[in-house]
PDB file of N, CA and C in Angstrom:
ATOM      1  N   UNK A   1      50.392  82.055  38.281  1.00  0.00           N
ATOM      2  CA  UNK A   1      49.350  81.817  37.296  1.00  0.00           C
ATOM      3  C   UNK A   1      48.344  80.773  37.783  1.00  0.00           C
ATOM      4  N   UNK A   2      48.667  79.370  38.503  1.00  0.00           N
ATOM      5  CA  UNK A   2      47.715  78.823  39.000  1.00  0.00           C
ATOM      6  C   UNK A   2      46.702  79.535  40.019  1.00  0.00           C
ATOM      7  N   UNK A   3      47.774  79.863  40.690  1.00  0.00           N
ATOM      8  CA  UNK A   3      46.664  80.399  42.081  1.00  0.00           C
ATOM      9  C   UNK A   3      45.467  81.433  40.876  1.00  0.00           C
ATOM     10  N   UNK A   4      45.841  82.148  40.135  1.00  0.00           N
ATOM     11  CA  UNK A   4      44.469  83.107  39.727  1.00  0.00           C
ATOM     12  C   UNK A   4      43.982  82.279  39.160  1.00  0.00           C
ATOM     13  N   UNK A   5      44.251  81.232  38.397  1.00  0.00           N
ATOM     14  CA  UNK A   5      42.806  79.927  37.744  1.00  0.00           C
ATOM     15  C   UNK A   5      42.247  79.710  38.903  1.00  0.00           C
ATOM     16  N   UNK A   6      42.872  79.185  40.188  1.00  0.00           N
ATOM     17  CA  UNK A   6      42.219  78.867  40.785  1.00  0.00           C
ATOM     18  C   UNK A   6      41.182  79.858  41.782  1.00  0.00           C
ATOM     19  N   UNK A   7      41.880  80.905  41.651  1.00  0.00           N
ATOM     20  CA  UNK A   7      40.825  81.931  42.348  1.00  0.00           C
ATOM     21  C   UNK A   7      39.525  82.373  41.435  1.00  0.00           C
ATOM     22  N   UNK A   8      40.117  82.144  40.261  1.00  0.00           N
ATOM     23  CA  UNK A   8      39.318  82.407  39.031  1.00  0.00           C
ATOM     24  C   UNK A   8      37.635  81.161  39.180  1.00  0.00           C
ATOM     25  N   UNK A   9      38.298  79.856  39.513  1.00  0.00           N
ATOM     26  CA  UNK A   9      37.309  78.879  39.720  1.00  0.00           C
ATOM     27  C   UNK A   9      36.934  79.253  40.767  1.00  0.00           C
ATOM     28  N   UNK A  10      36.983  79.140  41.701  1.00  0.00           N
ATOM     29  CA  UNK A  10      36.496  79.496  43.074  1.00  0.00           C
ATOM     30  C   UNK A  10      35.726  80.440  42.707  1.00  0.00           C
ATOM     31  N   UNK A  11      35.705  81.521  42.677  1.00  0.00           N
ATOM     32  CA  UNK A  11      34.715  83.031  42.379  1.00  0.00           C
ATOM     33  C   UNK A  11      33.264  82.714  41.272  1.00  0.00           C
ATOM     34  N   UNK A  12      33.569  81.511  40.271  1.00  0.00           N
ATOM     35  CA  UNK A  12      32.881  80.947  39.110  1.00  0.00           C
ATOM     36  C   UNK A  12      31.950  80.309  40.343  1.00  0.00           C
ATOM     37  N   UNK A  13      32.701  78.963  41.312  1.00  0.00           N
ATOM     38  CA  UNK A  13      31.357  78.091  41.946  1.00  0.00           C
ATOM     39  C   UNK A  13      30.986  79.119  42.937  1.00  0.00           C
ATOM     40  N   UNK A  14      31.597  80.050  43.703  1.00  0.00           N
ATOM     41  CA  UNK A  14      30.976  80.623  44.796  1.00  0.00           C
ATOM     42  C   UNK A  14      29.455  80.998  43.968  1.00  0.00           C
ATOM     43  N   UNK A  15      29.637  82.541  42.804  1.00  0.00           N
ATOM     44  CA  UNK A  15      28.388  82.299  41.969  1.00  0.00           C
ATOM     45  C   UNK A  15      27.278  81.442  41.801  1.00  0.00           C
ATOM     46  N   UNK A  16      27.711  80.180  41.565  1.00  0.00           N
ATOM     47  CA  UNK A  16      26.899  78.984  41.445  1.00  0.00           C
ATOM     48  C   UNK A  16      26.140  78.905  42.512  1.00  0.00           C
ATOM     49  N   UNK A  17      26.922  78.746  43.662  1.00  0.00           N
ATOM     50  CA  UNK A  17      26.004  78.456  44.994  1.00  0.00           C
ATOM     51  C   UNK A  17      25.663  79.607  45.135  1.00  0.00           C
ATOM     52  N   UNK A  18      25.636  80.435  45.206  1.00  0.00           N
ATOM     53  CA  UNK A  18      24.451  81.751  45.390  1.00  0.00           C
ATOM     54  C   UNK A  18      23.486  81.921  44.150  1.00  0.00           C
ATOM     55  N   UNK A  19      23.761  81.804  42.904  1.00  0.00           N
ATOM     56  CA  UNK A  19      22.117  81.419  42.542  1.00  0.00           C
ATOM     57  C   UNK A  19      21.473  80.362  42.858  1.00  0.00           C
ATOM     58  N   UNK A  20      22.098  79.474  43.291  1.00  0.00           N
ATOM     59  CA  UNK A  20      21.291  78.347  43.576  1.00  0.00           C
ATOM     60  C   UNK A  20      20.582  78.326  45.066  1.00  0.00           C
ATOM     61  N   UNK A  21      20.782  79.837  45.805  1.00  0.00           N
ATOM     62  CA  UNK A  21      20.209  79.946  47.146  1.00  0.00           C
ATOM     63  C   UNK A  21      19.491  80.838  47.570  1.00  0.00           C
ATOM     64  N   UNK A  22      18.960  81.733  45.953  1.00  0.00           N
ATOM     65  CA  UNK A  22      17.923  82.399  45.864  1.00  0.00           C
ATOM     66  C   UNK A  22      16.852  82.382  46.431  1.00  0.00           C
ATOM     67  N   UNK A  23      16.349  82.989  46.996  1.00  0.00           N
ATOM     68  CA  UNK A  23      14.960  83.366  47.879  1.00  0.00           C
ATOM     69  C   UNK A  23      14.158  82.812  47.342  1.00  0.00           C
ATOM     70  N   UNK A  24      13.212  81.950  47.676  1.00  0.00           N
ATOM     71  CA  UNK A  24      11.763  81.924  47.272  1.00  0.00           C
ATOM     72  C   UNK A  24      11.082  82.822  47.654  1.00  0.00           C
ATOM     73  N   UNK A  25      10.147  83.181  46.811  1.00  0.00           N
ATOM     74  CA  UNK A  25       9.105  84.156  46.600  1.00  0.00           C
ATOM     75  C   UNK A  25       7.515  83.643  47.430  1.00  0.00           C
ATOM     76  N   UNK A  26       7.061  84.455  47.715  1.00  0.00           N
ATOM     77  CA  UNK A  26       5.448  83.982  48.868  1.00  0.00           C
ATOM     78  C   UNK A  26       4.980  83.041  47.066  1.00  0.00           C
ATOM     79  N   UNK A  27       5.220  84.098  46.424  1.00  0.00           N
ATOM     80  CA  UNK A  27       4.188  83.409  45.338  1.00  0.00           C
ATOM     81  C   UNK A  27       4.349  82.205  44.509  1.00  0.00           C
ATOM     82  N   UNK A  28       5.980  82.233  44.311  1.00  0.00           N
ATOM     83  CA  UNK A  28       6.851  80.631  43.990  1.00  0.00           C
ATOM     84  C   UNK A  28       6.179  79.601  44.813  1.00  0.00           C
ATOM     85  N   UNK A  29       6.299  80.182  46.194  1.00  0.00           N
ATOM     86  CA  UNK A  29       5.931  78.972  47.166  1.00  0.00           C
ATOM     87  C   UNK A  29       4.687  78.625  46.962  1.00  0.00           C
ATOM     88  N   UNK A  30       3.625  79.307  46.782  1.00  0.00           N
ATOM     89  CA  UNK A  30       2.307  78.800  46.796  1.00  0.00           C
ATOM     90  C   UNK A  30       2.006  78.413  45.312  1.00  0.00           C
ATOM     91  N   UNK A  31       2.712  79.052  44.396  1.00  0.00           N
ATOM     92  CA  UNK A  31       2.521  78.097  43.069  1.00  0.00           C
ATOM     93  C   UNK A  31       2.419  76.239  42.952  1.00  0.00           C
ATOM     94  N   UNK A  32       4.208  76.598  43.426  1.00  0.00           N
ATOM     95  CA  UNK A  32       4.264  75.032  43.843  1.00  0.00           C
ATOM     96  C   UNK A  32       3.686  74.107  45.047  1.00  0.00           C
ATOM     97  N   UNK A  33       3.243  74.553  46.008  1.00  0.00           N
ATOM     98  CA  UNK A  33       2.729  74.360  46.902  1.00  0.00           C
ATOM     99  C   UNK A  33       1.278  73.735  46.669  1.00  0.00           C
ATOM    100  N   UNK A  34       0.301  74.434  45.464  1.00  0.00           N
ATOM    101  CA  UNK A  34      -0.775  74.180  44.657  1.00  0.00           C
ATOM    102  C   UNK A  34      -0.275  73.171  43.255  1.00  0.00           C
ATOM    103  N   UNK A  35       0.803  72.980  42.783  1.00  0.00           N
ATOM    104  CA  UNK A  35       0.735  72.340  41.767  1.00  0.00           C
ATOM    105  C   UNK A  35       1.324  71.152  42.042  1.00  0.00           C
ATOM    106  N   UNK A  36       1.786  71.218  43.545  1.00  0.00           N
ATOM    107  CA  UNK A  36       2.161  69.874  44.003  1.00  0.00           C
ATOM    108  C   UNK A  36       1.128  69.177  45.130  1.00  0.00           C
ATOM    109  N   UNK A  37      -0.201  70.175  45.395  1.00  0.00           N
ATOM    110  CA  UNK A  37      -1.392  69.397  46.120  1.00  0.00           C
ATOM    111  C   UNK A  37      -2.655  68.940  44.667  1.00  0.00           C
ATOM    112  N   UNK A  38      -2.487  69.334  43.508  1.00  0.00           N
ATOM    113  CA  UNK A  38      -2.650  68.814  42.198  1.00  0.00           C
ATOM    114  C   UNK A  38      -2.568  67.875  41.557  1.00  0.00           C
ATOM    115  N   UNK A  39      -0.942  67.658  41.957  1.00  0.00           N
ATOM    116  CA  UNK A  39      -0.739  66.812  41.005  1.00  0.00           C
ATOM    117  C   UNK A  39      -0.921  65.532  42.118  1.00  0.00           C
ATOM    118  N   UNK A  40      -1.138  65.389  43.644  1.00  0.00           N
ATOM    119  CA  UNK A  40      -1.546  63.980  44.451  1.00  0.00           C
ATOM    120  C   UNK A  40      -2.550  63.788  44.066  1.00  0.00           C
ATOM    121  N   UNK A  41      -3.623  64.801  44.023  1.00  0.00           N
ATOM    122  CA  UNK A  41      -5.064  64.912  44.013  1.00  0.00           C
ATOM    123  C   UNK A  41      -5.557  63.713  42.117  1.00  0.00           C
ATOM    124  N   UNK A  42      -4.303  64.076  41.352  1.00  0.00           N
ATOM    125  CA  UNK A  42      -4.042  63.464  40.534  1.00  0.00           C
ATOM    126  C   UNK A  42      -4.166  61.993  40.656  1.00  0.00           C
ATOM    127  N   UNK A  43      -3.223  61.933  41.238  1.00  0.00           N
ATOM    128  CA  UNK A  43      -2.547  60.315  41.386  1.00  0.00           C
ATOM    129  C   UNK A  43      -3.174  59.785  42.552  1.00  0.00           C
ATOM    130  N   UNK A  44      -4.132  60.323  43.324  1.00  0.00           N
ATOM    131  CA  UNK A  44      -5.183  59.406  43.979  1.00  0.00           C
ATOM    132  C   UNK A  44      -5.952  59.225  43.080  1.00  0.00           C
ATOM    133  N   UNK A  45      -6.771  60.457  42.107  1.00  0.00           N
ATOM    134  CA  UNK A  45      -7.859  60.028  40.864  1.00  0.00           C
ATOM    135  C   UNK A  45      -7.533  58.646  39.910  1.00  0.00           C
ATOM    136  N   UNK A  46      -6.153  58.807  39.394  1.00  0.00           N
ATOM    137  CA  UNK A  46      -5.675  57.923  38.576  1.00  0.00           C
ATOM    138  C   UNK A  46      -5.624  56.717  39.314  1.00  0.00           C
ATOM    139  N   UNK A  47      -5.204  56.363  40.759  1.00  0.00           N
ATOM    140  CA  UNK A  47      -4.907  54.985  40.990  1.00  0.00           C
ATOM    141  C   UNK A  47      -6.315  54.564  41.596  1.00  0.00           C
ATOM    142  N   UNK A  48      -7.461  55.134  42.136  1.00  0.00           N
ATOM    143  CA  UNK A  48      -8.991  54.673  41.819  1.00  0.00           C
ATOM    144  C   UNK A  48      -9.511  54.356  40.839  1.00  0.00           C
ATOM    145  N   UNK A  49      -9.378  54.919  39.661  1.00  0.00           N
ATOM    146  CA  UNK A  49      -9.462  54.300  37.903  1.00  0.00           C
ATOM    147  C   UNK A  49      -9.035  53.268  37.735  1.00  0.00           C
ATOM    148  N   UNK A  50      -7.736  53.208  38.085  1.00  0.00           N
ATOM    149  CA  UNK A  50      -6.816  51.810  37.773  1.00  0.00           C
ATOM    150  C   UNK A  50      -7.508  50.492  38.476  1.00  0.00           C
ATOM    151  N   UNK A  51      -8.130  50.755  39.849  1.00  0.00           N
ATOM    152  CA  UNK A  51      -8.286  49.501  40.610  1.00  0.00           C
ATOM    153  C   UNK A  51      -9.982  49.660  40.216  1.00  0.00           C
ATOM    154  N   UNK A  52     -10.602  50.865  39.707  1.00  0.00           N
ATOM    155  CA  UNK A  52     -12.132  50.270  39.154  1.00  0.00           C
ATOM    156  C   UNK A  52     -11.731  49.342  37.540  1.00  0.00           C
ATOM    157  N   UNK A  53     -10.792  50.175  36.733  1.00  0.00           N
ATOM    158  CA  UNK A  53     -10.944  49.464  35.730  1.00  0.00           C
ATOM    159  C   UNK A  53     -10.004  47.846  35.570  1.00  0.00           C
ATOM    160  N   UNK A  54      -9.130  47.882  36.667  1.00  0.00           N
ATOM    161  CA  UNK A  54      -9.138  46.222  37.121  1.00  0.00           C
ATOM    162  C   UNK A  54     -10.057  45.457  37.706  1.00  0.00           C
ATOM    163  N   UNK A  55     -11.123  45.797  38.217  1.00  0.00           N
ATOM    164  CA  UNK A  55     -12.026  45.199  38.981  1.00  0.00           C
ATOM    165  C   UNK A  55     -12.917  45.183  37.868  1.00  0.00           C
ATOM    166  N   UNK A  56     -12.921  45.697  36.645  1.00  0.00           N
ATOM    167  CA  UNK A  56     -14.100  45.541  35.443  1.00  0.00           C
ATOM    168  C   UNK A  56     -13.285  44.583  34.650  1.00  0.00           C
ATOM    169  N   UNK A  57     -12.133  44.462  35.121  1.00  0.00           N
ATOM    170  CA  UNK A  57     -11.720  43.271  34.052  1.00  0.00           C
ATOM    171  C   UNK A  57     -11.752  42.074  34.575  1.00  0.00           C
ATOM    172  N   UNK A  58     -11.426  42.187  35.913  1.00  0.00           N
ATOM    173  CA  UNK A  58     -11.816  40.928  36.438  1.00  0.00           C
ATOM    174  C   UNK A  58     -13.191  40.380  36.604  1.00  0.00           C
ATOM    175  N   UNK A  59     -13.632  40.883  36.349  1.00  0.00           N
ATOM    176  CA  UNK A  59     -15.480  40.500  36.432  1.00  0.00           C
ATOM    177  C   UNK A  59     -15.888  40.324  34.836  1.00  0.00           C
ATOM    178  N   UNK A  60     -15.091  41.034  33.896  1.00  0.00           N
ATOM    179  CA  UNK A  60     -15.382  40.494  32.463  1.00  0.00           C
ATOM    180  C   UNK A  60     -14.437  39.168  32.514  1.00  0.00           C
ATOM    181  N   UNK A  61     -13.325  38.644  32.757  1.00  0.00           N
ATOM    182  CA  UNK A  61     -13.254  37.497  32.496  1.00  0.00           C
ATOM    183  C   UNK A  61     -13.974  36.685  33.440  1.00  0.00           C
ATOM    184  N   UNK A  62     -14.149  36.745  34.403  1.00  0.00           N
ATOM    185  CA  UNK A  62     -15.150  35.287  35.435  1.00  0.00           C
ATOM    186  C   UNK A  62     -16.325  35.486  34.426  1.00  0.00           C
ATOM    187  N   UNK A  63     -17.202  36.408  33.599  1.00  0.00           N
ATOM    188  CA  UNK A  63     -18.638  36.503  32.561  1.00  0.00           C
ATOM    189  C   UNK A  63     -17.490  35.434  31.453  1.00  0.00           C
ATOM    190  N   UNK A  64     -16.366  35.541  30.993  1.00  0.00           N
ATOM    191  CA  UNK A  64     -15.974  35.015  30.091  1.00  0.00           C
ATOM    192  C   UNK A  64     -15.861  33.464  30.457  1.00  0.00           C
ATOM    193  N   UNK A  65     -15.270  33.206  30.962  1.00  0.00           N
ATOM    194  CA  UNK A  65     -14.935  31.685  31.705  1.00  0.00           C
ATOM    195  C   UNK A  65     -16.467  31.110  31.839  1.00  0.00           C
ATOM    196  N   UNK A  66     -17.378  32.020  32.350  1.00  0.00           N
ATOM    197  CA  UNK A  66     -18.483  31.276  32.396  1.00  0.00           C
ATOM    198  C   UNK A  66     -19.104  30.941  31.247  1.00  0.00           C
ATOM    199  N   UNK A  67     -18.843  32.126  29.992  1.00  0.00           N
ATOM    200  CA  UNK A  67     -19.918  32.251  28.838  1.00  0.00           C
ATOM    201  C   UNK A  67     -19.244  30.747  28.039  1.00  0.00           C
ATOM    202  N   UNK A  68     -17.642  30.319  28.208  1.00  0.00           N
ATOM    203  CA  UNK A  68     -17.125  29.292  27.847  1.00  0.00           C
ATOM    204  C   UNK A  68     -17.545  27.746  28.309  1.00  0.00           C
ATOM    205  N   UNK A  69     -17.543  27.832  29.625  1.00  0.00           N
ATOM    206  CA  UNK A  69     -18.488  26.632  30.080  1.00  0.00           C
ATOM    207  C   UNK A  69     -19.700  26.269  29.451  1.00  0.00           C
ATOM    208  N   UNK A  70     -20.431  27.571  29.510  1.00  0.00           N
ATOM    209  CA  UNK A  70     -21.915  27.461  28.611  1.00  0.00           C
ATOM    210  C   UNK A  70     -22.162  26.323  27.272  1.00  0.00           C
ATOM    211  N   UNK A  71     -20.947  26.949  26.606  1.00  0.00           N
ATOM    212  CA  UNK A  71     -20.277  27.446  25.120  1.00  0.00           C
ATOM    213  C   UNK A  71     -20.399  25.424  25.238  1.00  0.00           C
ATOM    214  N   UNK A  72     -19.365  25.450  25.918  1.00  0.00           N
ATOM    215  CA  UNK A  72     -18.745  24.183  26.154  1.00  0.00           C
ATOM    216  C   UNK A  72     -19.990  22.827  26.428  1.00  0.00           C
ATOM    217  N   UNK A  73     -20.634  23.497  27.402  1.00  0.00           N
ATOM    218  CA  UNK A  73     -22.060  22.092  27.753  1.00  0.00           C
ATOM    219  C   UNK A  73     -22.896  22.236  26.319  1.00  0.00           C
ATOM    220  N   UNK A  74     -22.996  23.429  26.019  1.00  0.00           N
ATOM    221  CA  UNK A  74     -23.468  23.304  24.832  1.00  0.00           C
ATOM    222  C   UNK A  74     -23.880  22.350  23.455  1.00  0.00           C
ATOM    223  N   UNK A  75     -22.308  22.575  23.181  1.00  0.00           N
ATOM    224  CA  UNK A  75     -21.261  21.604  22.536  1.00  0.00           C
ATOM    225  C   UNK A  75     -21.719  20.292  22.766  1.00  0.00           C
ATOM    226  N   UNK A  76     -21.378  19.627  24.023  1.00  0.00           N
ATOM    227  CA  UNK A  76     -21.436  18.447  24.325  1.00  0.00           C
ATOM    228  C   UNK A  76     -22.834  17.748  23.909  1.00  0.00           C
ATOM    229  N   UNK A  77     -24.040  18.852  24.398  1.00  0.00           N
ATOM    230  CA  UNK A  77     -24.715  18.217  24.262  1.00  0.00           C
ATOM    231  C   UNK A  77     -25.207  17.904  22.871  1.00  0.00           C
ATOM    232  N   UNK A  78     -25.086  18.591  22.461  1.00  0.00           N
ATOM    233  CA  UNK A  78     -24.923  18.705  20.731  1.00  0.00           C
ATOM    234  C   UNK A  78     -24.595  17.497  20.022  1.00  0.00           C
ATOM    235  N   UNK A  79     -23.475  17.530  20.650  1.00  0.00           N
ATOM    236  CA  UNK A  79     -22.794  16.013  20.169  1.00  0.00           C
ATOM    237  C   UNK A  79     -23.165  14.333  20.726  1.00  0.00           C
ATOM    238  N   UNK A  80     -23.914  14.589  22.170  1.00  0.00           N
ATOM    239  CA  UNK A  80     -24.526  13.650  22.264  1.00  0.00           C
ATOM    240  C   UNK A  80     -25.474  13.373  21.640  1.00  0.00           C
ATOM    241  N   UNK A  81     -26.431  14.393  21.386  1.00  0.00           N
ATOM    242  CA  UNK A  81     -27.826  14.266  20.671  1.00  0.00           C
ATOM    243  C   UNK A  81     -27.084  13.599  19.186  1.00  0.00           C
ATOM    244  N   UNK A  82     -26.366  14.271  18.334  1.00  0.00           N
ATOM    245  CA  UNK A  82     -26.129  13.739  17.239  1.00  0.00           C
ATOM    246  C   UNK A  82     -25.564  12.045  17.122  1.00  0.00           C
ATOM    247  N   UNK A  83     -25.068  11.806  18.412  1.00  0.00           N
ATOM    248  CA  UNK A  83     -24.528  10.239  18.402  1.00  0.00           C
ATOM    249  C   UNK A  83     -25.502   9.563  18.597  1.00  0.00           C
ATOM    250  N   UNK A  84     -26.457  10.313  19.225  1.00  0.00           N
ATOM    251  CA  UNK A  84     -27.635   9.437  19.668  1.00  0.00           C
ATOM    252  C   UNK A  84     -28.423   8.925  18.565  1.00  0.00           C
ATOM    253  N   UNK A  85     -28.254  10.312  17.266  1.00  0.00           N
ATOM    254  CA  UNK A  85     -29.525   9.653  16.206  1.00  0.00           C
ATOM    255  C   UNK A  85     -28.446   8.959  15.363  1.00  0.00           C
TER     256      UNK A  85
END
């Protein structure tokens, strides 16, 4: 009785590994072949976005830091003039 479970399993994975060693098709191949030169074409687009729209943030805060200095002499002088009168 074991040996036929076990011939029984055996015959179950042999199955396994033969669908799993199915032929690709010309046309499988070039499907994926195109949806995997896609999806780089992708992820070069996306990581040029990423480093323009970091480079727009870094240039909005140095406008920020500066508009604060401004902000800031501003201020001061403000407050000198008022000590003054």
């Amino acid at each position: 009785m074991e040996i036929l479970t076990q011939r029984t399993r055996i015959g179950e994975l042999l199955g396994q590994m033969r669908d799993l060693q199915v032929e690709w098709t010309e046309k499988s191949i070039q499907r994926i072949t195109t949806e995997n030169t896609t999806l780089k074409q992708r992820v070069r687009q996306l990581t040029a976005d990423k480093r323009t729209l970091e480079e727009r943030l870094q240039a909005a805060r140095s406008n920020l830091r500066f508009q604060d200095r401004c902000v800031a002499d501003l201020e001061a002088r403000v407050a000198d003039a008022a000590s003054a009168t």
